[in-house]
Protein backbone atom coordinates (compact mmCIF):
# COMPACT_ATOMS: atom_id res chain seq x y z
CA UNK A 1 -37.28 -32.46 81.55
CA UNK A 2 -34.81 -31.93 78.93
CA UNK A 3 -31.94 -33.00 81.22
CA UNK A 4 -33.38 -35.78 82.26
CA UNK A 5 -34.29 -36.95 78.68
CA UNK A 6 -30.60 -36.37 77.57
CA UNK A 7 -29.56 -38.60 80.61
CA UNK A 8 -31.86 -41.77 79.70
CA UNK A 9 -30.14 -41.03 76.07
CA UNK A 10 -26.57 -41.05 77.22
CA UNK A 11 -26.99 -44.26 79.67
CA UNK A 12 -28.85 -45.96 76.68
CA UNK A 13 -26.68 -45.44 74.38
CA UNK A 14 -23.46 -46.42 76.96
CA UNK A 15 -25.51 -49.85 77.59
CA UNK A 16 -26.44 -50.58 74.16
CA UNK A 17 -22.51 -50.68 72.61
CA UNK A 18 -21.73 -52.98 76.36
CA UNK A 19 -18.76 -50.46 76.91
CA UNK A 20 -19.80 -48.36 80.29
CA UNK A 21 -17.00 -49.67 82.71
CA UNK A 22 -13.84 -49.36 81.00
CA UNK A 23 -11.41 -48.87 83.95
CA UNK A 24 -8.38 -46.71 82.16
CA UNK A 25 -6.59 -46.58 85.64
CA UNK A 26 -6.36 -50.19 85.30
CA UNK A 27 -3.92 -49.64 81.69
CA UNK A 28 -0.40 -49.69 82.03
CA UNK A 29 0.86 -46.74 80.15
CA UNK A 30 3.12 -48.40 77.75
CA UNK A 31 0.04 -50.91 76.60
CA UNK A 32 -1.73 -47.63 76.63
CA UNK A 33 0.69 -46.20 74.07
CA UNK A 34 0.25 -49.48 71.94
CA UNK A 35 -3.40 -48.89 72.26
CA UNK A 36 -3.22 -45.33 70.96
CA UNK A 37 -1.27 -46.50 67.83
CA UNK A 38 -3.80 -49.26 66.80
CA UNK A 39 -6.38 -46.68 67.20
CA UNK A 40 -4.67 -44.30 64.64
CA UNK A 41 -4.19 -47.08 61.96
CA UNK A 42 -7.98 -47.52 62.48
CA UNK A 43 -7.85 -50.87 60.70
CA UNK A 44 -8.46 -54.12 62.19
CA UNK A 45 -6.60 -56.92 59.72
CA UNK A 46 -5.10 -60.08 59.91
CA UNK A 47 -1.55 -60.89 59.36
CA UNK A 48 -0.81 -60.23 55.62
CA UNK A 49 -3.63 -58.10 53.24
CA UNK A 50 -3.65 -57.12 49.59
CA UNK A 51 -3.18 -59.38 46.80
CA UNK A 52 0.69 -59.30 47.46
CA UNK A 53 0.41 -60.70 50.82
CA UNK A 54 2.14 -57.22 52.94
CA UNK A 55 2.45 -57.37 56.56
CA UNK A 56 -0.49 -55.59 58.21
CA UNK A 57 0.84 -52.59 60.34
CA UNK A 58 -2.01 -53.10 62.78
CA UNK A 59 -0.88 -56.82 63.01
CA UNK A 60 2.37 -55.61 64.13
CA UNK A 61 0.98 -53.21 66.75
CA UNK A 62 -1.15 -56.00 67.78
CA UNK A 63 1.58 -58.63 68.01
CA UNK A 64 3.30 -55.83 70.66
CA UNK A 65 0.00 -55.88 72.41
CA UNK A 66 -0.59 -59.54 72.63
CA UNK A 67 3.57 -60.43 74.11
CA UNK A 68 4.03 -57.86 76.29
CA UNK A 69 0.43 -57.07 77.97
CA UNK A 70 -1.27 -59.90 80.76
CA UNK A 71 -4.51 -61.97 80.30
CA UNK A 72 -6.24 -59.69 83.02
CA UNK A 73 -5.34 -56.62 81.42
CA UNK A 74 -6.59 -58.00 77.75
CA UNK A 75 -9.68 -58.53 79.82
CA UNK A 76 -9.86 -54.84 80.93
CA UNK A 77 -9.31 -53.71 77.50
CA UNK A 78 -12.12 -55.78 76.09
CA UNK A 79 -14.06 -52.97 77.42
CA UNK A 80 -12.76 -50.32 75.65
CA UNK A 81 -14.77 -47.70 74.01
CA UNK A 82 -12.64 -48.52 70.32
CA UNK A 83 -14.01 -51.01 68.58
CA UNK A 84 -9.96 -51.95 67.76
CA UNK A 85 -8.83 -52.15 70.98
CA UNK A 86 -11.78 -54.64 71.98
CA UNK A 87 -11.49 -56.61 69.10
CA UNK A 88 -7.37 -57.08 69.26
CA UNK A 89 -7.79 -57.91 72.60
CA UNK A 90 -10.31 -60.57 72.01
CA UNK A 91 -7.88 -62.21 69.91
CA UNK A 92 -5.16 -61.95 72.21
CA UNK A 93 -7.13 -63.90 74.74
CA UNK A 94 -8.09 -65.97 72.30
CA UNK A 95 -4.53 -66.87 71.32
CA UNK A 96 -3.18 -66.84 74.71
CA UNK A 97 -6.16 -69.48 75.27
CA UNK A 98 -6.90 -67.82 78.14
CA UNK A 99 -9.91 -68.55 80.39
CA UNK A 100 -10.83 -65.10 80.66
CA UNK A 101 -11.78 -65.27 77.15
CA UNK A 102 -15.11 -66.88 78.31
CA UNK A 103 -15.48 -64.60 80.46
CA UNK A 104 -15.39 -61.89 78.42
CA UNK A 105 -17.22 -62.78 75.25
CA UNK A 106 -20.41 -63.52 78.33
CA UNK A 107 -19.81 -59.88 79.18
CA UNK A 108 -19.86 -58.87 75.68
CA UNK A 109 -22.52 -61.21 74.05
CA UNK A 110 -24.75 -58.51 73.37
CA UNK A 111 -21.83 -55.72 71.99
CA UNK A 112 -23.98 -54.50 68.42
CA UNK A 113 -20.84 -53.03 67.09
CA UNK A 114 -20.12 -53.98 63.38
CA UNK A 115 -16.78 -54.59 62.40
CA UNK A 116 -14.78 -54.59 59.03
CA UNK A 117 -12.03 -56.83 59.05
CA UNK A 118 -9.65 -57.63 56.18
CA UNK A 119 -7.62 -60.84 55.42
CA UNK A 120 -5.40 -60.89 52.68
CA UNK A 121 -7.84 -59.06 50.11
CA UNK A 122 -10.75 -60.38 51.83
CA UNK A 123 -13.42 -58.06 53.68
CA UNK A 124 -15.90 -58.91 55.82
CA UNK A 125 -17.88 -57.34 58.12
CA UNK A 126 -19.66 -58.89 60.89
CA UNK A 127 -20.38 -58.37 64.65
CA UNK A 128 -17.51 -57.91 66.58
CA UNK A 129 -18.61 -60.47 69.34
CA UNK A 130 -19.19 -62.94 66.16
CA UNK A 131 -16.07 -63.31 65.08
CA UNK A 132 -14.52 -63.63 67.97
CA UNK A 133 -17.08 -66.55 68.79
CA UNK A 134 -16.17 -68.33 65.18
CA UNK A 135 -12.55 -67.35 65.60
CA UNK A 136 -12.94 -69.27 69.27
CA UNK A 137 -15.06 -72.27 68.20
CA UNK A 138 -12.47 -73.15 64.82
CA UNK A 139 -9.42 -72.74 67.03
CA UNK A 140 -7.31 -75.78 66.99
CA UNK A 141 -7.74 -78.07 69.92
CA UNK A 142 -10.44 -76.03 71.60
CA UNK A 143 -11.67 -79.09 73.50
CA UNK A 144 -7.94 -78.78 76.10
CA UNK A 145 -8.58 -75.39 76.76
CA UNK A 146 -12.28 -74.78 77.16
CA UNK A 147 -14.86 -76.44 79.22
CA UNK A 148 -17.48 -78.70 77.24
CA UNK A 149 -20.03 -76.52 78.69
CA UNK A 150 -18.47 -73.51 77.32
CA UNK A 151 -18.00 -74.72 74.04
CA UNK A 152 -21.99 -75.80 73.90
CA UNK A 153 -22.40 -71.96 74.66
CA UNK A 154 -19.90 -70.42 72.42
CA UNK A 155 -22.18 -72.73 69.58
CA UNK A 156 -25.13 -71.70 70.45
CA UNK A 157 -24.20 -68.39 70.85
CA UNK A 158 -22.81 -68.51 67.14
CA UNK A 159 -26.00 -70.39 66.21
CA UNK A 160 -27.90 -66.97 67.66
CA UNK A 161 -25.82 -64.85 65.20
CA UNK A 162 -26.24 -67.22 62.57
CA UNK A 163 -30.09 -67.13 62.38
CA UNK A 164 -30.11 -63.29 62.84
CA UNK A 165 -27.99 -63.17 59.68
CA UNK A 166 -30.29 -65.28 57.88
CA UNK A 167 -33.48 -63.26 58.80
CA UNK A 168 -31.61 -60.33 57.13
């Protein structure tokens, strides 16, 4: 009985976070390595932070990721276990306007990971999947890249999120 009670508990808690089939196979090693260096900085941050405007390490590590790894593989690592790695590689799809992006925010809609992000000396924290969604929907000319059916999702998606936040 025990076993079996510690097995619904472990395949709950895989389901709940949306993170059960990362592939690592699928990783070349040297985006691997990147990976492993955004996980030690532990931070996820935009471009410049602090009040003096200094370039964000992880930024840096995530600028590597974004040139030198492929839509498909951004896509596999949207399903990593770190709530980084997901998150970077959102916004590498996002900025690569890639139509896997879809894709993988539908796979992801229901990730309840809470993120803290920091822009310039600005911290938020929100649900991962949410800011990609408002990072998507305020990108500039989202209506060349995206389906209009996709952006009626992606908004009432965000609406979703918005009225959760305001039941809070």
């Amino acid at each position: 009985m025990k076993n079996i009670l510690f097995a619904i508990i472990i395949f709950s808690f895989q389901t709940s976070f949306c993170q059960s089939s990362f592939h690592e196979k699928k990783i070349p090693k040297k985006i691997s390595v990147l990976c492993d260096s955004l996980v030690k900085i532990d931070k996820i941050e935009g471009r410049f932070i602090g009040v003096a405007g200094s370039q964000s390490e992880s930024w840096m590590f995530y600028e590597k990721l974004r040139k030198k790894t492929s839509s498909k593989v951004l896509f596999e690592l949207t399903n990593h276990p770190n709530h980084i790695i997901r998150y970077y590689s959102f916004q590498a799809l996002l900025n690569k306007k890639s139509k896997l992006l879809i894709k993988a925010i539908k796979k992801n809609e229901n990730d309840t990971i809470k993120i803290r992000s920091q822009s310039g000396c600005i911290i938020f924290s929100s649900f991962l999947i949410e800011q990609i969604i408002e990072s998507t929907l305020i990108c500039e000319n989202i209506k060349y890249w995206l389906d209009p059916k996709e952006i009626e999702y992606l908004t009432k998606l965000s609406e979703k999120y918005s009225k959760n936040d305001k039941s809070k």
